[in-house]
C-alpha atoms as a PDB file:
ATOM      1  CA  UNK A   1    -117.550 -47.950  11.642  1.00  0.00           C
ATOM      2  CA  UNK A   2    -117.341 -44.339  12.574  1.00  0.00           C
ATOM      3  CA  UNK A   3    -120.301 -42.145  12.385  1.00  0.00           C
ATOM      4  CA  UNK A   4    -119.886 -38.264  12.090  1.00  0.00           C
ATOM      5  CA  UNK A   5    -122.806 -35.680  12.653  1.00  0.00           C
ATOM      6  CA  UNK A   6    -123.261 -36.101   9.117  1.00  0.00           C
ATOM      7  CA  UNK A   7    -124.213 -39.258   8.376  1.00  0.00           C
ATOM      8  CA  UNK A   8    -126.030 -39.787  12.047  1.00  0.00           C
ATOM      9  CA  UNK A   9    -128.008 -37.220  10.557  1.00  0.00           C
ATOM     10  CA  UNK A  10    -128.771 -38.819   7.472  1.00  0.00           C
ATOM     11  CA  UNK A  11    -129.487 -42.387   9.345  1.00  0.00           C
ATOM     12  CA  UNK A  12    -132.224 -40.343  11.543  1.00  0.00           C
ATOM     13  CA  UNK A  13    -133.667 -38.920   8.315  1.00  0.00           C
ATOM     14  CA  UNK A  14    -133.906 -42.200   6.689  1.00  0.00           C
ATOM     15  CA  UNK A  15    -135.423 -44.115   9.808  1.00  0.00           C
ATOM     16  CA  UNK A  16    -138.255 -41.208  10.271  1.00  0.00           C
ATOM     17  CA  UNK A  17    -139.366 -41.334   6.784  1.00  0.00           C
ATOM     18  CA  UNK A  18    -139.326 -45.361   6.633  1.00  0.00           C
ATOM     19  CA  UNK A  19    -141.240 -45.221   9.940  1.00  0.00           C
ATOM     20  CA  UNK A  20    -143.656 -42.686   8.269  1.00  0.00           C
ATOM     21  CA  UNK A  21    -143.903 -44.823   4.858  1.00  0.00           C
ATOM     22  CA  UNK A  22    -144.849 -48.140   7.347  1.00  0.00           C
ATOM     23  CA  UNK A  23    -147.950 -45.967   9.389  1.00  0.00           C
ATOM     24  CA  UNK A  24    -149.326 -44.246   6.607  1.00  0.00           C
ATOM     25  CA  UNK A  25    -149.500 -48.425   4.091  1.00  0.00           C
ATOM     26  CA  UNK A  26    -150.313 -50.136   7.220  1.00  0.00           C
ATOM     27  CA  UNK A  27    -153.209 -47.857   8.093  1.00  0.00           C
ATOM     28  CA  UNK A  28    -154.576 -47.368   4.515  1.00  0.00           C
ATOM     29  CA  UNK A  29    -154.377 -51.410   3.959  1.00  0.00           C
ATOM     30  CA  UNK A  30    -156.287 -52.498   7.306  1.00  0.00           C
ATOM     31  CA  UNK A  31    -159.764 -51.828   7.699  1.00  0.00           C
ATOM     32  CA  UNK A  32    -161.128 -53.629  10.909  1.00  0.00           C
ATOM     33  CA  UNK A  33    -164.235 -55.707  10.345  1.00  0.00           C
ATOM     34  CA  UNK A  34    -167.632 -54.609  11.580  1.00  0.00           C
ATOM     35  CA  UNK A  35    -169.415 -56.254  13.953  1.00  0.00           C
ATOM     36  CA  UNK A  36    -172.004 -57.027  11.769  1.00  0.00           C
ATOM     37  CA  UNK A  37    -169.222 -58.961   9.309  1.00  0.00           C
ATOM     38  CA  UNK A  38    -167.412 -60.456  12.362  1.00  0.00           C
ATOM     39  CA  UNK A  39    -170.754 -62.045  13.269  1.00  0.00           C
ATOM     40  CA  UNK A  40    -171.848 -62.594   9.804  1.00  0.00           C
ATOM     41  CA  UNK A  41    -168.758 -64.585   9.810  1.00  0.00           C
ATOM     42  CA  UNK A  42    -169.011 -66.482  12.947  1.00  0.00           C
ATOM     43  CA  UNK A  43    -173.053 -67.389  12.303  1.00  0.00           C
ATOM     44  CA  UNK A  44    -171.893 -68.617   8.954  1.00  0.00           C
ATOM     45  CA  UNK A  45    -169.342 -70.723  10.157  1.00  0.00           C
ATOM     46  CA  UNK A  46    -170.249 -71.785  13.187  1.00  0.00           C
ATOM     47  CA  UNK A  47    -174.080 -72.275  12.018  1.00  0.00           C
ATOM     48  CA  UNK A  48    -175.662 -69.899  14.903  1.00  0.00           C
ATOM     49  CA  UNK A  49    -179.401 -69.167  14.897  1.00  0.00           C
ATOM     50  CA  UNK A  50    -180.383 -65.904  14.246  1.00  0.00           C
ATOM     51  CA  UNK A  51    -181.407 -65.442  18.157  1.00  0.00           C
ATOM     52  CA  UNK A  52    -177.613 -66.260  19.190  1.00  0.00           C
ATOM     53  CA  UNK A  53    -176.335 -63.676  16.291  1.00  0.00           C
ATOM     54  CA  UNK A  54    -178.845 -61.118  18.184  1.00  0.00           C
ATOM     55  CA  UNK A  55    -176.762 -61.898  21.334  1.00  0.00           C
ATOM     56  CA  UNK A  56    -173.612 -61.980  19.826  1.00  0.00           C
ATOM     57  CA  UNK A  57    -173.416 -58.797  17.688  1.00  0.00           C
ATOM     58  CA  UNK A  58    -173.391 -56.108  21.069  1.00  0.00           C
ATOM     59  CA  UNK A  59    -170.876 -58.559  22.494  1.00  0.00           C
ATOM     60  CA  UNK A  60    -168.482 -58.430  19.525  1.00  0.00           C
ATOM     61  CA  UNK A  61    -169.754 -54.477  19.070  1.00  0.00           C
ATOM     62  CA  UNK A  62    -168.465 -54.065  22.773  1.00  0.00           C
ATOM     63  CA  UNK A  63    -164.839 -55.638  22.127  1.00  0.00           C
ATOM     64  CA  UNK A  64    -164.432 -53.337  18.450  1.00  0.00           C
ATOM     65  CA  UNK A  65    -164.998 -50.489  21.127  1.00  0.00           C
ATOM     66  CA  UNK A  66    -162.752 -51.267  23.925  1.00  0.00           C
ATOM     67  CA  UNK A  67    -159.877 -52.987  21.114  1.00  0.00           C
ATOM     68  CA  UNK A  68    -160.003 -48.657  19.649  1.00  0.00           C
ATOM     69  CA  UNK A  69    -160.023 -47.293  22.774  1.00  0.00           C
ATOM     70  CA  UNK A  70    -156.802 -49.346  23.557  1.00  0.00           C
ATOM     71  CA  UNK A  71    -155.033 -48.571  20.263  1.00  0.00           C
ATOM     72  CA  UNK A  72    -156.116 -45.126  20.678  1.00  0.00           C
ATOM     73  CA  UNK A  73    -154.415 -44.982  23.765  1.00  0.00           C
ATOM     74  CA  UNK A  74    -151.357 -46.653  22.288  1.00  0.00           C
ATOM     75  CA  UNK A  75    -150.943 -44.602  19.800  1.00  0.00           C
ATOM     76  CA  UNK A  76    -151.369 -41.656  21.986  1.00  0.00           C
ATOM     77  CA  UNK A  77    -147.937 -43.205  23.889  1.00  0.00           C
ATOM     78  CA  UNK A  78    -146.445 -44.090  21.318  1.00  0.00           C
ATOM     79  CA  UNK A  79    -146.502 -40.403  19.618  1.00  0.00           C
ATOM     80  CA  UNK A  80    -145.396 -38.827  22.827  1.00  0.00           C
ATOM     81  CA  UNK A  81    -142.427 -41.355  22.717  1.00  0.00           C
ATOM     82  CA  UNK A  82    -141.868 -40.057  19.346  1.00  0.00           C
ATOM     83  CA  UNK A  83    -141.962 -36.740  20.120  1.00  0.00           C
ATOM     84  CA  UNK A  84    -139.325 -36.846  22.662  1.00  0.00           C
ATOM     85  CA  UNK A  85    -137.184 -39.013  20.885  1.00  0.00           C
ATOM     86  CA  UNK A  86    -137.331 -35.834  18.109  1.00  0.00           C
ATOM     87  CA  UNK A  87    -136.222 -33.676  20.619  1.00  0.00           C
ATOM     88  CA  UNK A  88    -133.604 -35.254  22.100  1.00  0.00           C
ATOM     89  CA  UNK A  89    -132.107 -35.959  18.145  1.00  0.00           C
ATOM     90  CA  UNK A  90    -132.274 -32.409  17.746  1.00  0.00           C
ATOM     91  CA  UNK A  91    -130.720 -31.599  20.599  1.00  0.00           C
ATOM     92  CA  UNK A  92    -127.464 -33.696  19.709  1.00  0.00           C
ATOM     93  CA  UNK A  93    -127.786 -32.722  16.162  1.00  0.00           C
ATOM     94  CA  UNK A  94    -127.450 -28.853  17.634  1.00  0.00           C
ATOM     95  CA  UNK A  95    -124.537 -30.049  19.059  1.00  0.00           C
ATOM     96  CA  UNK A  96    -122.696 -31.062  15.512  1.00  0.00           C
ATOM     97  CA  UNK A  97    -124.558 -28.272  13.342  1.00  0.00           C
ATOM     98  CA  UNK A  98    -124.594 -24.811  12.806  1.00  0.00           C
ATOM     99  CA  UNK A  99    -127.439 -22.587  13.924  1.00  0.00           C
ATOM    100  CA  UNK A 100    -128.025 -22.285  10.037  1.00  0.00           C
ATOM    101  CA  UNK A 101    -127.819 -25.732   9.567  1.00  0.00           C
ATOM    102  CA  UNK A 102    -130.374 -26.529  12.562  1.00  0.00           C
ATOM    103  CA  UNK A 103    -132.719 -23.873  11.222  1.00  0.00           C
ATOM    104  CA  UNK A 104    -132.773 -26.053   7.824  1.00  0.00           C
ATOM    105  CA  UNK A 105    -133.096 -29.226   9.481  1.00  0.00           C
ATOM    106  CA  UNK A 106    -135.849 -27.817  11.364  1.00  0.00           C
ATOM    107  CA  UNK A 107    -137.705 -26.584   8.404  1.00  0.00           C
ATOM    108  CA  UNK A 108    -137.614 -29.610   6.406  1.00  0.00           C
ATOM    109  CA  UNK A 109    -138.887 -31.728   8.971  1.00  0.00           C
ATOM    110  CA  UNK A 110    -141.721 -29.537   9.360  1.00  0.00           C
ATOM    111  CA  UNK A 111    -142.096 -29.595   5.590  1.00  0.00           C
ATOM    112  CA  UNK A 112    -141.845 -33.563   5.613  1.00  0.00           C
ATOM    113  CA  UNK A 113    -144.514 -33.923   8.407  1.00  0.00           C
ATOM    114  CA  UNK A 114    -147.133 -31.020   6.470  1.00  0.00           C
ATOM    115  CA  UNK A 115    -146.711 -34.029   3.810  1.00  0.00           C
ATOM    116  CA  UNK A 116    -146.819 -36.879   5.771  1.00  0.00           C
ATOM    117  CA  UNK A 117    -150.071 -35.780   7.735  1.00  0.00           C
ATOM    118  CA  UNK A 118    -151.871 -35.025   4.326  1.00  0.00           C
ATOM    119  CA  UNK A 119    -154.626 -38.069   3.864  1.00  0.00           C
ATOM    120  CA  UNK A 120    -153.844 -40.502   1.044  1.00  0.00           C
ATOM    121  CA  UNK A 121    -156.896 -42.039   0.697  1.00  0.00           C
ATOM    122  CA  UNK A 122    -159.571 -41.201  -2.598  1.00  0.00           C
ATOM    123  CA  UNK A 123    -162.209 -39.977  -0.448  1.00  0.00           C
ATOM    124  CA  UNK A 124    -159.894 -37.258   0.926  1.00  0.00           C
ATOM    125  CA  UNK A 125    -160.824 -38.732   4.896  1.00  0.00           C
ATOM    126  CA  UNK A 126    -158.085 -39.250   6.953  1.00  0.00           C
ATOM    127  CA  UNK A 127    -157.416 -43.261   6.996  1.00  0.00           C
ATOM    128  CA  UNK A 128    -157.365 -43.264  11.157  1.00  0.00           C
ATOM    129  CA  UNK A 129    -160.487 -41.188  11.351  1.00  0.00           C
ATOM    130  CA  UNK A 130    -162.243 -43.004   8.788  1.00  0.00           C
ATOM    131  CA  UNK A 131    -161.861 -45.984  10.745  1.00  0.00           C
ATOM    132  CA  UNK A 132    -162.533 -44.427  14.132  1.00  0.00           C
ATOM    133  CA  UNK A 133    -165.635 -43.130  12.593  1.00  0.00           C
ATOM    134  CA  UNK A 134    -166.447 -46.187  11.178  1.00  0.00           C
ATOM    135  CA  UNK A 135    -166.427 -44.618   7.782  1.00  0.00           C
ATOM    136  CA  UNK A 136    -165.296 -47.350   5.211  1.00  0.00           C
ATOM    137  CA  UNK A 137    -166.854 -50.602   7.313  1.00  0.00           C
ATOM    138  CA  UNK A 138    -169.571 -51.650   5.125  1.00  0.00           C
ATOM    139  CA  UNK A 139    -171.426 -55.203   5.422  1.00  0.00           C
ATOM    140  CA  UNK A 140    -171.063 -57.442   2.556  1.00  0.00           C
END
């Protein structure tokens, strides 16, 4: 199968916004435990005294902080990845479209990512900053 400028173009558009779709309902579905629930949890079902919960809970605190830090990072590579692998689509897509037709691309990908970056939750907080500030994480 043969692909022309065209439809590359349209394949690139479809993979961004599926890519997009999958960030935005993975982050707004997963809400990472507490430490208080995680050792609520564990005391519960391993039957731990209330001295070895003490313990526990900056232990488990300690991880929650170093497991963000990591995904921050992560996520910090993985946009920068992104971002070039914009560029470089652009690039070729110069290559196969007018300067009219780049200026348009350009401006409704700008318009797609205004859209994309506006928060979806009720509360009006950004999902990934609610859960960095541990906004949503309350004990049951």
């Amino acid at each position: 199968m043969k692909f022309t400028c065209k439809s590359k173009y349209i394949y690139v558009i479809l993979a961004l916004t599926f890519f997009a779709a999958i960030g935005n309902t993975y982050a707004q579905q997963r809400q990472a435990p507490s430490a208080e629930e995680i050792v609520a949890k564990m005391k519960q079902d391993l039957n731990l005294s209330d001295e070895q919960a003490a313990k526990i809970t900056p232990i488990v605190r300690n991880q929650l902080q170093q497991m963000q830090t990591i995904i921050e990072q992560a996520q910090e590579k993985v946009r920068s990845q992104l971002q070039a692998l914009q560029q470089n689509t652009e690039t070729k897509l110069s290559q196969c479209l007018t300067p009219e037709q780049m200026e348009q691309f350009k401006n409704r990908q700008q318009g797609g990512q205004q859209q994309q970056s506006q928060p979806k939750t009720n509360n009006g907080a950004n999902p990934i900053d609610a859960a960095r500030s541990g906004a949503g994480n309350t004990s049951k």
